[in-house]
Protein backbone atom coordinates (compact mmCIF):
# COMPACT_ATOMS: atom_id res chain seq x y z
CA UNK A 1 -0.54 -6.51 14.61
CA UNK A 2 0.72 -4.31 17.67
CA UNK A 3 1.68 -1.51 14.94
CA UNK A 4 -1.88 -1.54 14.03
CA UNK A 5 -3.25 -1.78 17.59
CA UNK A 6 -1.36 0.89 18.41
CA UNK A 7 -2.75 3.45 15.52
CA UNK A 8 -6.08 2.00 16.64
CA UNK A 9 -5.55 2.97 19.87
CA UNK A 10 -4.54 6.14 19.44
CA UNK A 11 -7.08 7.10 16.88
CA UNK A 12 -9.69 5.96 19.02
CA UNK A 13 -8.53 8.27 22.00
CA UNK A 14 -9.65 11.46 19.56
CA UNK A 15 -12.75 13.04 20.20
CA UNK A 16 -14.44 12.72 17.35
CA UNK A 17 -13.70 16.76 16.83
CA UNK A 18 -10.17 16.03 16.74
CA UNK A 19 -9.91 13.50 14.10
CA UNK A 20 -8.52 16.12 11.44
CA UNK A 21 -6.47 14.07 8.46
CA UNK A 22 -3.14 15.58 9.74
CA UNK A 23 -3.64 14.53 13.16
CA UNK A 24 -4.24 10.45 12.59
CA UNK A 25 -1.90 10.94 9.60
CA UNK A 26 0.65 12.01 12.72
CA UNK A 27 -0.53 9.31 14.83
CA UNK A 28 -0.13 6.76 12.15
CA UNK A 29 3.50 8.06 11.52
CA UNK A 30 4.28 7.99 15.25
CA UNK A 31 3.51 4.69 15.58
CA UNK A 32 5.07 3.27 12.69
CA UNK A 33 8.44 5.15 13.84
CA UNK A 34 7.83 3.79 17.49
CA UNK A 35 7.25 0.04 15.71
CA UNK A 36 10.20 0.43 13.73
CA UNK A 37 12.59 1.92 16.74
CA UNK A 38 11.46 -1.52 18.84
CA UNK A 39 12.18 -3.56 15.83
CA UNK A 40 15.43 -2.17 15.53
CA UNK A 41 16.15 -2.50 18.68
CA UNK A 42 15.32 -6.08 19.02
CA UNK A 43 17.12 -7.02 16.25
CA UNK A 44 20.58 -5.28 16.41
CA UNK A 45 20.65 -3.73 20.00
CA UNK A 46 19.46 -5.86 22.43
CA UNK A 47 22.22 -8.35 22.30
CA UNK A 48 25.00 -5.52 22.58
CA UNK A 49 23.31 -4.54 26.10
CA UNK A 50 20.80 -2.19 25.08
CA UNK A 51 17.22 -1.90 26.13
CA UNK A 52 15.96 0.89 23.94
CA UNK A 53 17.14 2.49 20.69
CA UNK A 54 17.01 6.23 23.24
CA UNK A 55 19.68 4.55 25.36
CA UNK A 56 21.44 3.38 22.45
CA UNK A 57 21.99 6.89 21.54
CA UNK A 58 22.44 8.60 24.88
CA UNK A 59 25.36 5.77 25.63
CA UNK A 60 25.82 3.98 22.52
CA UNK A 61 29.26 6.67 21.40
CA UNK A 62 31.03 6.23 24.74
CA UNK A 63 30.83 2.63 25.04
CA UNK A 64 31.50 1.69 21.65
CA UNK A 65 33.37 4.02 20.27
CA UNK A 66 33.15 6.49 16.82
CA UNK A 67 33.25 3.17 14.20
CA UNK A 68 31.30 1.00 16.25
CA UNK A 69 28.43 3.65 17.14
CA UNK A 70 29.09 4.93 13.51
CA UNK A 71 28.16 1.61 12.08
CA UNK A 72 24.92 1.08 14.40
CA UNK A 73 24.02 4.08 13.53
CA UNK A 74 23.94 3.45 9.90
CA UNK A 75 22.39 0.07 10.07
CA UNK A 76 19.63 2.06 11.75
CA UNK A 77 19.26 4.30 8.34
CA UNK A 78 18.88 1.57 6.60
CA UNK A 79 16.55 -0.77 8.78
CA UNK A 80 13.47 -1.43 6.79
CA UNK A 81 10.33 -2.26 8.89
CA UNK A 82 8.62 -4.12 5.86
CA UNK A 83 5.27 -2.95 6.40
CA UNK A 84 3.23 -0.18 4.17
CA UNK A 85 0.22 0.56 6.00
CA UNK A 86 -3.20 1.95 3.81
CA UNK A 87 -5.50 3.85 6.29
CA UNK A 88 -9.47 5.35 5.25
CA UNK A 89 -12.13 6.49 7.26
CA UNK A 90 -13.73 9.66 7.42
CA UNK A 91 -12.64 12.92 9.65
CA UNK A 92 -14.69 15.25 11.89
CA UNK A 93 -16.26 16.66 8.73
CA UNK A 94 -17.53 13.31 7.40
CA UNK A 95 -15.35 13.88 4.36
CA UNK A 96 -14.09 10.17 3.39
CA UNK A 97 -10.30 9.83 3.74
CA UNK A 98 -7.28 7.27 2.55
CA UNK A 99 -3.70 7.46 3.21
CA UNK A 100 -0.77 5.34 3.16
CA UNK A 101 2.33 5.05 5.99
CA UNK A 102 5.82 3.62 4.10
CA UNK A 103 9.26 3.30 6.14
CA UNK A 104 10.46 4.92 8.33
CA UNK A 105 6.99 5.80 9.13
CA UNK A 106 6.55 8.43 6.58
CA UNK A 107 2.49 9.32 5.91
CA UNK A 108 0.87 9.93 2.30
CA UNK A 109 -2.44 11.48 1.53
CA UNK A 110 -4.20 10.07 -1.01
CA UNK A 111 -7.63 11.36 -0.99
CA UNK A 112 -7.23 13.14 -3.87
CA UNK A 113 -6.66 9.39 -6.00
CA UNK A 114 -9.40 7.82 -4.73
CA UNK A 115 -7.27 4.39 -4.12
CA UNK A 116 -4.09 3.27 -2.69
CA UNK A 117 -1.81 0.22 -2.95
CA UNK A 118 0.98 -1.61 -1.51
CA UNK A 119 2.39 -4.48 -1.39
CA UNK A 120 4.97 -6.63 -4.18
CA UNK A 121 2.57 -6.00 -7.13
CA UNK A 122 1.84 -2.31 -6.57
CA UNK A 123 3.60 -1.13 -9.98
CA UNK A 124 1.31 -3.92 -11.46
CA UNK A 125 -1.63 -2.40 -10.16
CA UNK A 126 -1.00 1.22 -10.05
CA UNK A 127 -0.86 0.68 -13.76
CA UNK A 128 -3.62 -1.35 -14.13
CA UNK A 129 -5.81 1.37 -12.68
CA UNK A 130 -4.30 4.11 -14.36
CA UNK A 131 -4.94 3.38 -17.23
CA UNK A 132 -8.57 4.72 -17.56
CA UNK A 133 -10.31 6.45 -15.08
CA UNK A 134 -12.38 4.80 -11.96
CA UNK A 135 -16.14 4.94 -12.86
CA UNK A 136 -18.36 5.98 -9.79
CA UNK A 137 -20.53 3.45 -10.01
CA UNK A 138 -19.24 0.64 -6.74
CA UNK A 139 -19.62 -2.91 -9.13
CA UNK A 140 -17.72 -1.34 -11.63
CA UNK A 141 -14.85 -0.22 -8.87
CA UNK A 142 -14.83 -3.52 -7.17
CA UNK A 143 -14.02 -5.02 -10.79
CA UNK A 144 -11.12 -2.63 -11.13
CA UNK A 145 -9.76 -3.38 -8.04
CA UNK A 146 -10.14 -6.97 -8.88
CA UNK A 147 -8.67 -6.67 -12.14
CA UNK A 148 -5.74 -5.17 -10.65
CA UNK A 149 -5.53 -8.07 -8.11
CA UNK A 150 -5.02 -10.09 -11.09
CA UNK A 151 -2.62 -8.39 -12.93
CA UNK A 152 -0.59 -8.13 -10.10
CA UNK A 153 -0.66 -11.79 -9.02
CA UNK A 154 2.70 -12.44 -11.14
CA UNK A 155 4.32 -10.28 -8.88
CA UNK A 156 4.22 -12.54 -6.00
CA UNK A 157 0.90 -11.64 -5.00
CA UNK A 158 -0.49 -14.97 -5.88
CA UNK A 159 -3.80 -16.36 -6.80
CA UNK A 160 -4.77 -17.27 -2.90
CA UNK A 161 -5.22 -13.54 -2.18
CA UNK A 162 -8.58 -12.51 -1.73
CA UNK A 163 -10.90 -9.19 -1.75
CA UNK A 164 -12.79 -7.96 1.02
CA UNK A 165 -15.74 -5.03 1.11
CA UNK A 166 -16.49 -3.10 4.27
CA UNK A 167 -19.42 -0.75 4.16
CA UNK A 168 -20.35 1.11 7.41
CA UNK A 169 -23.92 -0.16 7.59
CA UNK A 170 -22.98 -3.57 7.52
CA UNK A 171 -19.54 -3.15 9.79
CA UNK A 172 -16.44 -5.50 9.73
CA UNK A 173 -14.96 -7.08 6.39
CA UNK A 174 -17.47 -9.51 3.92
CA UNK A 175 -14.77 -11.55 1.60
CA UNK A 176 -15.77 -12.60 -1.31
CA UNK A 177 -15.49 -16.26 -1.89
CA UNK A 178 -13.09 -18.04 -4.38
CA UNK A 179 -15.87 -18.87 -6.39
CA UNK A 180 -17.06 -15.48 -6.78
CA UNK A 181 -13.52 -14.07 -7.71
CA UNK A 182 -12.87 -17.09 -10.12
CA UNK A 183 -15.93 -16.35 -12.06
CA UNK A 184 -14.62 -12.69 -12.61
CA UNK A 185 -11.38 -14.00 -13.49
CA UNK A 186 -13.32 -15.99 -16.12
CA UNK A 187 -14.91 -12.70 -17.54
CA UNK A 188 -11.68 -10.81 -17.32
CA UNK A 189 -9.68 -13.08 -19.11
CA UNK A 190 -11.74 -13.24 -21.93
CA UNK A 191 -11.69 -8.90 -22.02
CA UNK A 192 -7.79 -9.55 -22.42
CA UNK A 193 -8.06 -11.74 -25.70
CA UNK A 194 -9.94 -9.45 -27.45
CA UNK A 195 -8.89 -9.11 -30.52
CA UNK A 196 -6.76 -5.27 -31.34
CA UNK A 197 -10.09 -2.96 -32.49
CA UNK A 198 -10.17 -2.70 -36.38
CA UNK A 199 -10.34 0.80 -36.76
CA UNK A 200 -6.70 1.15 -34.55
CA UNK A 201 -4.87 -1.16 -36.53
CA UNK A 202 -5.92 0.71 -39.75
CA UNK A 203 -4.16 3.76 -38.39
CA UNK A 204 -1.29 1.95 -37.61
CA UNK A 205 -0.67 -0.10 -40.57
CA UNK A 206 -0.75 3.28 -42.59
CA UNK A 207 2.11 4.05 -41.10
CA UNK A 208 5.34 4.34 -43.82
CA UNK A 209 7.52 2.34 -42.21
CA UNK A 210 4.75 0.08 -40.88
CA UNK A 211 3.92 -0.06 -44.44
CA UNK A 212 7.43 -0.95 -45.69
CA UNK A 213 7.33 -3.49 -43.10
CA UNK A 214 4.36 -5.33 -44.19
CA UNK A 215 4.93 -5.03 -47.70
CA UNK A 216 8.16 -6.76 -47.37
């Protein structure tokens, strides 16, 4: 939560002329590196006598030495803040934009996909939407999206996760309720035991060694 009050913040200090993508996409990256840096330094530094991850390195060599500054140093490669951030809104030319913030604070621009995920399930979902294109149409969106909550639910996601829709008329999020996402499930499970389409399997069973197979 201060991570995101923080990109809030500074996002909101922009006059509205100055919200260029590349500029929140900095902000967002800035504060995700300033997030992880306190992190770090709560969790490894602070108990050696260090305030701040900048004294650390001003000080950090003389006092404890090539290994033991060495070996801070590396833990501090490594440190994973375990957040992925996705960020849309639109920029000073009202042109809609999404992008995503991974450790160590590194910003992606995905404007050009349409969509962005994070999270445990993402391979789960990333492939669930690839695998046809998005129609324009909203309802049929918001059931890709929800299809790809359920795919992804074996990942760890879980079933408890919900689905929200924000819509600048209406402001703030508007969940939809467990009924409502239960009765899609309902519809989407039955699309998944559909049986293979006839025509496909005639292809495929022509196949010689298919053929072979089956004859056997």
């Amino acid at each position: 939560m201060p991570l995101m009050r923080n990109i809030i913040s500074a996002v909101n200090g922009l006059k509205p002329e100055q919200r260029d993508i590349s500029e929140i996409m900095k902000l967002a990256s800035d504060a995700y590196s300033d997030a992880r840096d306190a992190a770090f330094t709560d969790a490894y530094l602070r108990s050696i006598g260090y305030r701040s991850l900048e004294q650390f390195k001003k000080e950090g060599l003389n006092d404890l030495g090539k290994d033991g500054h060495q070996k801070h140093m590396m833990a501090l490669y490594e440190f994973d803040l375990k957040v992925a951030l996705i960020i849309f809104g639109y920029d000073n030319q009202d042109t809609p934009r999404i992008f995503e913030v991974h450790n160590p604070g590194k910003p992606s621009e995905l404007t050009w996909r349409r969509y962005a995920v994070v999270g445990s399930g993402r391979d789960l979902a990333w492939g669930s939407i690839a695998q046809r294109s998005l129609p324009p149409e909203w309802p049929d969106i918001t059931y890709r999206l929800l299809e790809a909550k359920f795919v992804s639910e074996d990942a760890g996601v879980g079933k408890t996760t919900t689905a929200f829709v924000t819509s600048p008329e209406r402001g703030g999020l508007h969940e939809f309720s467990r009924n409502e996402i239960e009765k899609v499930r309902v519809e989407w499970k039955k699309e998944q035991t559909r049986p293979t389409p006839k025509a496909a399997l005639k292809v495929i069973t022509a196949h010689e060694v298919l053929k072979e197979i089956l004859r056997d």
